[in-house]
Protein backbone atom coordinates (compact mmCIF):
# COMPACT_ATOMS: atom_id res chain seq x y z
CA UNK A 1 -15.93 0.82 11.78
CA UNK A 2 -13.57 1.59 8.96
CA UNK A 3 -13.19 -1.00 5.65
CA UNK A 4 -10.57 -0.78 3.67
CA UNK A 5 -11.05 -2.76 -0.03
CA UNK A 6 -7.59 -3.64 -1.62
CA UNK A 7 -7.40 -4.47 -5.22
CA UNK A 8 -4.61 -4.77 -7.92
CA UNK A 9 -2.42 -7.42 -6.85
CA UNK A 10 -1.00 -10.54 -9.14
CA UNK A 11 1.74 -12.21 -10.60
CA UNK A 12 4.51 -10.01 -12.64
CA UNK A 13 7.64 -10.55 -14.37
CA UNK A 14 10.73 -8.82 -12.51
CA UNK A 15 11.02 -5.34 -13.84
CA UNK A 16 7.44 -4.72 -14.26
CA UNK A 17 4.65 -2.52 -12.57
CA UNK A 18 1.70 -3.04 -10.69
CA UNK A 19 -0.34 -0.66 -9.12
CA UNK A 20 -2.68 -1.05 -5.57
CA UNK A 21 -5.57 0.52 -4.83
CA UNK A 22 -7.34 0.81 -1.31
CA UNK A 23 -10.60 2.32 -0.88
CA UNK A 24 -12.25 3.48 2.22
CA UNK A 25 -15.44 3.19 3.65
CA UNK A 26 -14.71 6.67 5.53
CA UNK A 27 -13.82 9.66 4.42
CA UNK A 28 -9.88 10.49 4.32
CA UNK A 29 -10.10 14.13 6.07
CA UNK A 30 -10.67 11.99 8.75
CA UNK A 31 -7.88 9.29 8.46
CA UNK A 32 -4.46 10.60 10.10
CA UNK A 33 -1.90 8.59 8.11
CA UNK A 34 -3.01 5.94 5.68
CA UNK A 35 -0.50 3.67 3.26
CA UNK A 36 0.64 -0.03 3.04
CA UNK A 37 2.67 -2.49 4.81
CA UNK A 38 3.89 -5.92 3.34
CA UNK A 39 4.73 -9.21 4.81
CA UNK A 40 6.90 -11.36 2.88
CA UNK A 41 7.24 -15.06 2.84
CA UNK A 42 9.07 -16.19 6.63
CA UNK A 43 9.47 -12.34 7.70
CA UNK A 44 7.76 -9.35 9.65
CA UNK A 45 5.20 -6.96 8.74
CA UNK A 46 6.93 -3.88 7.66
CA UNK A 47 6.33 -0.13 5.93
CA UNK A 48 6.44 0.37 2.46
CA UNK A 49 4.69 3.87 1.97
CA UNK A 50 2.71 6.28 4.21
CA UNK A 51 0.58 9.47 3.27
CA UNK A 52 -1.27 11.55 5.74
CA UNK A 53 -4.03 13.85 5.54
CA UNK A 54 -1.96 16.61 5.14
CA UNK A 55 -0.09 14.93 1.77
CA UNK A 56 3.15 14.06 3.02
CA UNK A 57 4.51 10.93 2.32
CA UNK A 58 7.06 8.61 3.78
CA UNK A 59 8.91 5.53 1.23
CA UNK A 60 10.68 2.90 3.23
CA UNK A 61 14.47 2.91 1.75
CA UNK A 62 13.71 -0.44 -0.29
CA UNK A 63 11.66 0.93 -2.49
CA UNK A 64 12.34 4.51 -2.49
CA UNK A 65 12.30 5.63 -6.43
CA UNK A 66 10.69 2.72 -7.34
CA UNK A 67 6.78 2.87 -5.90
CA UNK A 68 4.86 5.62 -5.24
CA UNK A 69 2.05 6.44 -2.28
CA UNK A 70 -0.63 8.82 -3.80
CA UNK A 71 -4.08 9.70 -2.81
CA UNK A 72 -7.35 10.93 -4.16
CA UNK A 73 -9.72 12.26 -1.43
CA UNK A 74 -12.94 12.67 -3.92
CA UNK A 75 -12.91 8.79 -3.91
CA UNK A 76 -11.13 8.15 -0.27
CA UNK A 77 -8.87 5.75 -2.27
CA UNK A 78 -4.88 5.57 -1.65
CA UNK A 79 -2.61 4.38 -4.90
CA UNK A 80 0.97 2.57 -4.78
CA UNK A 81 2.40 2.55 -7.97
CA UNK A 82 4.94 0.06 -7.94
CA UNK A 83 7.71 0.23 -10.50
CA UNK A 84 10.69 -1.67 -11.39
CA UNK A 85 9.32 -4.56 -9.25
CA UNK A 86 11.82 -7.22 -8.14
CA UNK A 87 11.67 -11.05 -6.61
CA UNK A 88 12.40 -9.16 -2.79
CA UNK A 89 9.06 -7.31 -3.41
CA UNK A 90 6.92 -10.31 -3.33
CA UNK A 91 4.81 -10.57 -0.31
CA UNK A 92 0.96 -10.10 0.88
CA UNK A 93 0.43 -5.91 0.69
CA UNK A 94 -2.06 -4.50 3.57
CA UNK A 95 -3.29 -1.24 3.39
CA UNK A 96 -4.06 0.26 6.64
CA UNK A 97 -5.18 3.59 8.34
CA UNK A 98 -4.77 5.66 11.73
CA UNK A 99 -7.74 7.27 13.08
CA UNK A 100 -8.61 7.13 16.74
CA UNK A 101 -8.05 3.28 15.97
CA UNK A 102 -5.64 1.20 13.64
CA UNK A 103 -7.55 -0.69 10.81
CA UNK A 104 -6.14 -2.91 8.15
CA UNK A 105 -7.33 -4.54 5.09
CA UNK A 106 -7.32 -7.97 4.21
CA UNK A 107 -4.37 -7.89 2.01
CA UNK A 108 -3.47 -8.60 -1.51
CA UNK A 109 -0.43 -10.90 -2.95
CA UNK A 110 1.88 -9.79 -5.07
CA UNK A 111 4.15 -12.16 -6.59
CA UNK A 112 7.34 -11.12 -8.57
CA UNK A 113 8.92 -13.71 -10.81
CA UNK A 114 12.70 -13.60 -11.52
C-alpha cells in the first residue's frame, strides 16, 4: 500500500505562488508516472502535471509556463510550483501515482482570490 502526504495548499491573492508537495511512503524508482490532478468547484477531475521515473514531464495547456512538476528521489517527494496563479486555478489538488495500481492522496485546496 502506497501513501501519498500532500501539503502546501491555502488561500492566495491572484498572481501569486504556491508550491505542493507530495511525499511517498514508497520509493519513486518504483512509481511509473507520478504528478497531480485538480478538481474544481462543479467540474471533472483533470491533469495538471505528470513526471515519470525517467524525468519527463507532461503540463496540461492551462498552466503550461506557469507551474512546474519536479521531483526529488532522495526524499520520494514530487513539487508543483505554481506561479502566476489565477481565480480558474482554484480547486482541491490530488497527487497521485502509477505503479502496478493507481493511488491518490487525499487532496489539498487551493483557493485563488481575484
Amino acid at each position: 500500500q502506497v501513501q501519498l502526504v500532500e501539503t502546501g495548499g491555502g488561500l492566495v491573492q491572484a498572481g501569486g505562488s504556491l508550491r505542493l508537495s507530495c511525499a511517498s511512503s514508497t520509493s519513486m524508482d518504483i512509481i511509473r508516472r507520478m504528478g497531480w490532478y485538480r478538481r474544481a468547484p462543479g467540474k471533472q477531475r483533470e491533469l495538471v502535471a505528470l513526471v515519470t521515473r525517467g524525468g519527463d514531464t507532461n503540463h496540461a495547456e492551462p498552466v503550461k509556463g506557469r507551474f512546474t512538476i519536479s521531483r526529488d528521489n532522495a526524499k520520494n517527494t514530487v513539487y508543483l510550483q505554481m506561479n502566476g496563479l489565477k481565480p480558474e486555478d482554484t480547486g482541491v489538488y490530488y497527487c497521485y501515482a502509477n505503479l502496478v495500481k493507481e493511488y491518490w492522496g487525499q487532496g489539498t485546496q487551493v483557493t485563488v482570490a481575484s
